[in-house]
C-alpha atoms as a PDB file:
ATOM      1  CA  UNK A   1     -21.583  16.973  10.008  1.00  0.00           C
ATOM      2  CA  UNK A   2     -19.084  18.983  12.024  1.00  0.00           C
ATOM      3  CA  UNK A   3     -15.257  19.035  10.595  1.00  0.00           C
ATOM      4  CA  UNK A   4     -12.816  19.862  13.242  1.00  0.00           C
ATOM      5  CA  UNK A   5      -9.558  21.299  11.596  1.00  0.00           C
ATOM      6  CA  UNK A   6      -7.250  20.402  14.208  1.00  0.00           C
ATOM      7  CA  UNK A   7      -8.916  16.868  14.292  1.00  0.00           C
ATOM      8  CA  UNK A   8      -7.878  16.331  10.561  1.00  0.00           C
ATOM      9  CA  UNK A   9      -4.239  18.129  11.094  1.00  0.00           C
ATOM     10  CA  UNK A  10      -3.752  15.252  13.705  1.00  0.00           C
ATOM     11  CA  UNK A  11      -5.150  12.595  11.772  1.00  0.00           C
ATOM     12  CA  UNK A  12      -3.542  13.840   8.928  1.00  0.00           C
ATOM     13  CA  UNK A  13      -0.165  13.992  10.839  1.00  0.00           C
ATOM     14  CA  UNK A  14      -0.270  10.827  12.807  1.00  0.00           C
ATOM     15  CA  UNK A  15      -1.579   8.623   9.889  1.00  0.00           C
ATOM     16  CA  UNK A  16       1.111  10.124   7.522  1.00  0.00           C
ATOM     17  CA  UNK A  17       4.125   9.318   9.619  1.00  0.00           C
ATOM     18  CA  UNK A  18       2.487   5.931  10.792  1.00  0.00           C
ATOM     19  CA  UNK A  19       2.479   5.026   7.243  1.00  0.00           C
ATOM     20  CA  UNK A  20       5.654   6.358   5.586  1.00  0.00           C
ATOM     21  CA  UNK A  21       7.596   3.695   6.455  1.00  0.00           C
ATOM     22  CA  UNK A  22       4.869   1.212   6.519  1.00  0.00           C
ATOM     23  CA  UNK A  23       4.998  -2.158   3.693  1.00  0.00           C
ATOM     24  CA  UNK A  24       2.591  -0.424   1.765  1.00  0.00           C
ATOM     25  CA  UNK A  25       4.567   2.129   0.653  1.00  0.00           C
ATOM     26  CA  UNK A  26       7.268   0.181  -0.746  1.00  0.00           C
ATOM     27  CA  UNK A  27       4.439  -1.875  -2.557  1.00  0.00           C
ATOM     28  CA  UNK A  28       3.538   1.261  -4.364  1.00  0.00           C
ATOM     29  CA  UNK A  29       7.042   2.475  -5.041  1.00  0.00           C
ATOM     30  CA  UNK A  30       7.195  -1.523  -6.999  1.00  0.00           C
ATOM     31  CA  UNK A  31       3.962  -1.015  -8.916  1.00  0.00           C
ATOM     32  CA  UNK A  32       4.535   2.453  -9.476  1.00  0.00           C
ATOM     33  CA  UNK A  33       7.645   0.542 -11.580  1.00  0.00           C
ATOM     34  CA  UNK A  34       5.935  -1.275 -12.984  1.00  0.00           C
ATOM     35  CA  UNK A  35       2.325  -0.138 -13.839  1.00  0.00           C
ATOM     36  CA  UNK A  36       0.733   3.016 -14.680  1.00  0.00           C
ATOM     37  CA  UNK A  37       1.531   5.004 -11.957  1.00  0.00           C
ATOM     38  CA  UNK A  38      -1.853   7.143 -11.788  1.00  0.00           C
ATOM     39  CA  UNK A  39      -3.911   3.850 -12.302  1.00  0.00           C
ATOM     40  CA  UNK A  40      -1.689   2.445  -9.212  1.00  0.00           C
ATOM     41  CA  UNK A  41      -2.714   5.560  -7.124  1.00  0.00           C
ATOM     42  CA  UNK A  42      -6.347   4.939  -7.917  1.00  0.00           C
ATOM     43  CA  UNK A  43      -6.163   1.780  -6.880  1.00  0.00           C
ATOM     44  CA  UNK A  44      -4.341   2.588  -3.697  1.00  0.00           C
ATOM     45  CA  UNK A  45      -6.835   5.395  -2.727  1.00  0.00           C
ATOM     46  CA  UNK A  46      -9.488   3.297  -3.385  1.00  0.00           C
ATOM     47  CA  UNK A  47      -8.333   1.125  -1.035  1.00  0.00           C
ATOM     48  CA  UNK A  48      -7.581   2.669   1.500  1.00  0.00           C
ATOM     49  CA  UNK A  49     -11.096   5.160   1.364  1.00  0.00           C
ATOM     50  CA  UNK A  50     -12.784   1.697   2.050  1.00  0.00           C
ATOM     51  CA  UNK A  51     -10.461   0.790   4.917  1.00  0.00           C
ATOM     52  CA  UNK A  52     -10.797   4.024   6.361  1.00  0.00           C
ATOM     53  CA  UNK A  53     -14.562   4.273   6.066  1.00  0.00           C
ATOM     54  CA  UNK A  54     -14.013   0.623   8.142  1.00  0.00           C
ATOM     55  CA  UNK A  55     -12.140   1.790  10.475  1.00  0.00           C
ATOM     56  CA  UNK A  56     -14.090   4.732  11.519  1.00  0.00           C
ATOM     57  CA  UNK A  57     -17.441   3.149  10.937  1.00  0.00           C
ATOM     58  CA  UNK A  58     -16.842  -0.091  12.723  1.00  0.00           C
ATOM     59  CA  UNK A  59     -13.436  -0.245  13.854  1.00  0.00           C
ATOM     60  CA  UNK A  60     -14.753  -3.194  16.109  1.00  0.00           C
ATOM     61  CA  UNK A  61     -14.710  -5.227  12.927  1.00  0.00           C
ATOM     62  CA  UNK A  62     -10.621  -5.203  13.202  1.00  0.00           C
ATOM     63  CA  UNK A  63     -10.930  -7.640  16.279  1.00  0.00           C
ATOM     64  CA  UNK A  64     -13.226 -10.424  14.314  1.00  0.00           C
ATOM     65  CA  UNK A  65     -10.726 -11.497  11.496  1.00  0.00           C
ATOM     66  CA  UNK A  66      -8.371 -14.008  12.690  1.00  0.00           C
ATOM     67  CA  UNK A  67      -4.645 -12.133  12.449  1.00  0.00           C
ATOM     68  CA  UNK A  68      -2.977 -15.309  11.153  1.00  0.00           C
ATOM     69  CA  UNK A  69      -5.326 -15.287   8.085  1.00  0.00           C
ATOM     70  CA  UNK A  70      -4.836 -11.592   7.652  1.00  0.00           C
ATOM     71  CA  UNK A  71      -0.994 -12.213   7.672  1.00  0.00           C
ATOM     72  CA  UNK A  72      -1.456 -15.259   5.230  1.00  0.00           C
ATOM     73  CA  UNK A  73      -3.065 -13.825   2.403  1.00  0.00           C
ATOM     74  CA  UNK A  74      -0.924 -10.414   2.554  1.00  0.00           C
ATOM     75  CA  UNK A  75       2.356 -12.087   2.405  1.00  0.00           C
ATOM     76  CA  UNK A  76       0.920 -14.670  -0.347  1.00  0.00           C
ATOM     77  CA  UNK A  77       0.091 -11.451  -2.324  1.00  0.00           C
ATOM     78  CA  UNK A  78       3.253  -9.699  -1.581  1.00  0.00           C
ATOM     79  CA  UNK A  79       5.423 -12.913  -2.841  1.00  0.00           C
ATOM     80  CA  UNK A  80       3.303 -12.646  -6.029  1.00  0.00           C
ATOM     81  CA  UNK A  81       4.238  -8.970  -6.182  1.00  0.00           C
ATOM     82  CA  UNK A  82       7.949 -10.416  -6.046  1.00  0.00           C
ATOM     83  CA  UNK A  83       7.557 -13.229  -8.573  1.00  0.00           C
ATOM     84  CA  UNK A  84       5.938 -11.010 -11.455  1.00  0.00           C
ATOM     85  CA  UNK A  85       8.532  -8.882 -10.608  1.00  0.00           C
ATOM     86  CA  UNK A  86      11.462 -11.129 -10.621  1.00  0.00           C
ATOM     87  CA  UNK A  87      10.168 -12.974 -13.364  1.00  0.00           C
ATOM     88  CA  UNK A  88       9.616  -9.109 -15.399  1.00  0.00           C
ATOM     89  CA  UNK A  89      13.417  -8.408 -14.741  1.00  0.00           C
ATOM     90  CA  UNK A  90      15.076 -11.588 -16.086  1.00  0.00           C
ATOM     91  CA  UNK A  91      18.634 -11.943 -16.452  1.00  0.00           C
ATOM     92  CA  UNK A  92      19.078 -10.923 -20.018  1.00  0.00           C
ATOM     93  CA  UNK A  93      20.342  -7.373 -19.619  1.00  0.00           C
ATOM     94  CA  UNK A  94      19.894  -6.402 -23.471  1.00  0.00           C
ATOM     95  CA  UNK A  95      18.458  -2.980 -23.877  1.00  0.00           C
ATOM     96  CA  UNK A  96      16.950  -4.194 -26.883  1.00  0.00           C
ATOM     97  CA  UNK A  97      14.653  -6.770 -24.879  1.00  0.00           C
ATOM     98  CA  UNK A  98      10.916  -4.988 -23.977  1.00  0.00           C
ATOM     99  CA  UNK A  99      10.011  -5.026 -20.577  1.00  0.00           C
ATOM    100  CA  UNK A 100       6.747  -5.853 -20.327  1.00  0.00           C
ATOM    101  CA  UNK A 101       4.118  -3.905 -18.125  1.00  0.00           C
ATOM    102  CA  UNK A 102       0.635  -4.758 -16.722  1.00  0.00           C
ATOM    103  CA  UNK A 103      -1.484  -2.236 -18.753  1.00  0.00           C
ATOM    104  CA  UNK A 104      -4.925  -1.162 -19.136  1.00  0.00           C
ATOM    105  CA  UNK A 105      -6.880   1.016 -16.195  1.00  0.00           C
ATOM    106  CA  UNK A 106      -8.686  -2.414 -14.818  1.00  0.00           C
ATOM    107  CA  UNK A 107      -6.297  -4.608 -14.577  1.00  0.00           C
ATOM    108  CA  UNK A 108      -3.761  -2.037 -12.509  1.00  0.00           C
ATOM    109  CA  UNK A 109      -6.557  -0.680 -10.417  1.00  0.00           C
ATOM    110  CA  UNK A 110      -7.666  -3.869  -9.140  1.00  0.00           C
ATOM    111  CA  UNK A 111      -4.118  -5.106  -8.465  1.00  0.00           C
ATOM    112  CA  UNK A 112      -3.395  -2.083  -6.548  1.00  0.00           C
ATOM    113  CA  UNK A 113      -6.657  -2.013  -4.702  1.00  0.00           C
ATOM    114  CA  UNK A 114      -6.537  -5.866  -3.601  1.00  0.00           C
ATOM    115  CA  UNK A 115      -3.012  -5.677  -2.502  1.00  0.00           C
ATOM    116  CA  UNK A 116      -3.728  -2.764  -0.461  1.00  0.00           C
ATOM    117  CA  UNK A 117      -6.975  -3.619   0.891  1.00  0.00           C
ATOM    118  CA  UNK A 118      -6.003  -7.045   1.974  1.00  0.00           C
ATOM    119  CA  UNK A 119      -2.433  -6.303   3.728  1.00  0.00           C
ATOM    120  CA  UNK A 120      -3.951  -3.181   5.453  1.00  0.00           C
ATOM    121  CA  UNK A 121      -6.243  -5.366   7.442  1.00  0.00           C
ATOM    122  CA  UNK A 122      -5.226  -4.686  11.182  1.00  0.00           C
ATOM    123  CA  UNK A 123      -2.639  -2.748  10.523  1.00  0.00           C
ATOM    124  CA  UNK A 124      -1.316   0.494  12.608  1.00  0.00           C
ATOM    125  CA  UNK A 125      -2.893   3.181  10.500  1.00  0.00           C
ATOM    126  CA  UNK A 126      -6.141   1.567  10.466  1.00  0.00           C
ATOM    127  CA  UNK A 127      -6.472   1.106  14.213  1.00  0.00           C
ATOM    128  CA  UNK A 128      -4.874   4.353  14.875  1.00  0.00           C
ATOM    129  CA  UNK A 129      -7.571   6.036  12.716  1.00  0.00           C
ATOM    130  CA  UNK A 130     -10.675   4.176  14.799  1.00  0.00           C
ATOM    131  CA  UNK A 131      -9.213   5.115  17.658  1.00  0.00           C
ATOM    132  CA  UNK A 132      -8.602   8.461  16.380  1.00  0.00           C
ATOM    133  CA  UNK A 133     -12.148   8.379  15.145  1.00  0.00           C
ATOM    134  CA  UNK A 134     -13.760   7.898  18.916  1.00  0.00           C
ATOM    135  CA  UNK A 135     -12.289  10.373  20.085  1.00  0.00           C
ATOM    136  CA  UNK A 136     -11.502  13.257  17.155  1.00  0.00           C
ATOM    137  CA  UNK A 137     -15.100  12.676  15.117  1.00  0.00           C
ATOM    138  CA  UNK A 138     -15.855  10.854  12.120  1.00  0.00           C
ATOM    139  CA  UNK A 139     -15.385  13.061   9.979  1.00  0.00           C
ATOM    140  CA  UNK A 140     -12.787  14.780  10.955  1.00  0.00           C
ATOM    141  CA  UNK A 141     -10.420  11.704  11.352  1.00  0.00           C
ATOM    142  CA  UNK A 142     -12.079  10.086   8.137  1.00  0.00           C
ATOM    143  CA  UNK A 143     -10.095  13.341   6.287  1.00  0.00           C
ATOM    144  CA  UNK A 144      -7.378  13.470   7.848  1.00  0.00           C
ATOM    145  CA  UNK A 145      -6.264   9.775   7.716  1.00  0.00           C
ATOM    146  CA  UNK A 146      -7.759   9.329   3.659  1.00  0.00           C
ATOM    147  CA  UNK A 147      -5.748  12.329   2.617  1.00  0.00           C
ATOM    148  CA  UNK A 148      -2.524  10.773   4.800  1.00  0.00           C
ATOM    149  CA  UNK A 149      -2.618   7.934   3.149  1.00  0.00           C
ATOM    150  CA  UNK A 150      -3.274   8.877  -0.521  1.00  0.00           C
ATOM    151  CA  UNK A 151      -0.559  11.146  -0.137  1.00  0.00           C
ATOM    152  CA  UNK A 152       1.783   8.325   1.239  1.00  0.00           C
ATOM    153  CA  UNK A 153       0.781   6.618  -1.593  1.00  0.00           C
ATOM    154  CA  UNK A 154       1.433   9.532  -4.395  1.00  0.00           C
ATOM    155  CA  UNK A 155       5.198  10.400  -3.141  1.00  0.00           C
ATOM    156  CA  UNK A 156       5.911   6.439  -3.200  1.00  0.00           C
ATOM    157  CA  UNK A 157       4.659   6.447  -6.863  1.00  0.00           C
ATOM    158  CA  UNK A 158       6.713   9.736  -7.226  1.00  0.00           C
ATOM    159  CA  UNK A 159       9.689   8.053  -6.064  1.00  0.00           C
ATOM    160  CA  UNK A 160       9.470   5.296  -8.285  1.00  0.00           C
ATOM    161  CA  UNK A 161       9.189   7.109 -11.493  1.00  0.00           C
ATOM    162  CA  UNK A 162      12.036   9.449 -10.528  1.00  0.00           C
ATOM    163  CA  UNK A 163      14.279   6.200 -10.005  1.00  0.00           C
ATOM    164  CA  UNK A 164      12.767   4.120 -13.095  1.00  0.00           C
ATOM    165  CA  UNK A 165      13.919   7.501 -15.273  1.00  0.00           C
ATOM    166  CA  UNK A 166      17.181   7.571 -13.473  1.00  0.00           C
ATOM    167  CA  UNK A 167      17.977   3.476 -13.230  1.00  0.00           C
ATOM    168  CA  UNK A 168      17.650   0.883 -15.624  1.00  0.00           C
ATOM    169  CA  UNK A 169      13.985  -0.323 -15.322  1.00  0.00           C
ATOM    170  CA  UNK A 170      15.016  -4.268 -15.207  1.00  0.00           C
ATOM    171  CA  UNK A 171      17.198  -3.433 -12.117  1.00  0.00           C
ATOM    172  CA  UNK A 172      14.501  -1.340 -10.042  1.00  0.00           C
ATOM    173  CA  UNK A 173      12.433  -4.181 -10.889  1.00  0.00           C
ATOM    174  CA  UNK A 174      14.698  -6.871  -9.104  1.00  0.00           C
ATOM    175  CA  UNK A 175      15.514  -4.485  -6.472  1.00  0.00           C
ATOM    176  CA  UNK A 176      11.623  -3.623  -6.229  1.00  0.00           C
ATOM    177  CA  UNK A 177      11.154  -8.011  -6.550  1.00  0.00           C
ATOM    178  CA  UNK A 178      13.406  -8.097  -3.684  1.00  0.00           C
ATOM    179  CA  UNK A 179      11.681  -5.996  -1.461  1.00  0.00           C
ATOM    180  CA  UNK A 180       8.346  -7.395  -1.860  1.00  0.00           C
ATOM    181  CA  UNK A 181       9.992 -11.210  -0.981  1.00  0.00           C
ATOM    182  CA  UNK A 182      11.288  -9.381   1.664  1.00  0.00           C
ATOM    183  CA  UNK A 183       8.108  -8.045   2.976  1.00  0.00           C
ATOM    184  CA  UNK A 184       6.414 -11.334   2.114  1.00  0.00           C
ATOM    185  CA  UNK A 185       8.734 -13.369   4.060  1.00  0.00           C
ATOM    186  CA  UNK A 186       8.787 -10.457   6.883  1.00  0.00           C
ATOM    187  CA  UNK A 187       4.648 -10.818   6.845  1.00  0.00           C
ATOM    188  CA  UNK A 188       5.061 -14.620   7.151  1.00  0.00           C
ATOM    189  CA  UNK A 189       7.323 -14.283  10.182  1.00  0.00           C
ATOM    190  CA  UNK A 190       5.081 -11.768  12.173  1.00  0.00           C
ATOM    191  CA  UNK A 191       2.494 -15.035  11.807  1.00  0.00           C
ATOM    192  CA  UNK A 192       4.240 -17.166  13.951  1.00  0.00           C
ATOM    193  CA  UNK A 193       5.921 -14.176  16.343  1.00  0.00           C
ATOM    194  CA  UNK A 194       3.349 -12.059  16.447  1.00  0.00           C
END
């Protein structure tokens, strides 16, 4: 196994800006709102290990799932996202009223890890990294792209605890709602123009 460092700088670099202001972020800026943050991040980097691993190990793969489907099922998720967190926020703004939170390590990690692994299917990052991979090494770009993305993931998370200490939780939660019936309506609309 030979590691190239400039390999994983660009990997690093490309994937990291590729991503920033990528759906997937926001996603884990709502979670991060919502659930554990750490068990969100877990969850995320899980995720996006195994799509990286794909990408570099069989990039080809990409090419074989219909896009349409792809689109489908990541904007059905992401308009769940917004219902749980619509229907979290209410409209009774009494302070008194609990919030209440997906807890427990599972059932966060595999809500993070599904949403992720299914809307990053075909996505920029991932066919940036296998073509990255072709020509950088495996290794290398395998990295360089995992440690982009987790760390996309971590400042979103970031983010969203520094708002959620700074605004009322049941507003970040219909502003985070919003977003995520923004992105699944956005995701719907790239199947039929894209």
């Amino acid at each position: 196994m030979h590691l190239d460092l400039l390999a994983i700088l660009t990997a690093f670099g490309l994937i990291f800006l590729a991503e920033l202001p990528d759906k997937t972020m926001f996603a884990s800026l709502a979670m991060g709102t919502r659930m554990r943050p750490l068990y969100v991040w877990f969850g995320t980097s899980s995720a996006f290990i195994v799509h990286v691993a794909i990408a570099v190990g069989a990039g080809s793969l990409i090419g074989l799932l219909p896009d349409w489907i792809v689109k489908l099922v990541s904007a059905s998720l992401f308009a769940l996202g917004a219902f749980l967190l619509l229907r979290g926020s209410g409209g009774d703004d009494d302070d008194e009223t609990e919030v209440r939170t997906v807890t427990g390590f599972w059932p966060v990690y595999s809500t993070a890890f599904m949403a992720v692994f299914i809307s990053e299917w075909g996505d920029l990052t991932q066919i940036t990294t296998a073509n990255l991979a072709a020509s950088n090494g495996t290794w290398s770009t395998a990295i360089g792209s995992a440690a982009a993305l987790m760390s996309v993931s971590a400042l979103a998370l970031l983010a969203g605890k520094f708002i959620a200490k700074r605004v009322p939780l049941k507003t970040v939660q219909r502003i985070g709602g919003l977003c995520m019936l923004g992105l699944a309506v956005w995701t719907a609309v790239e199947i039929f123009t894209g």
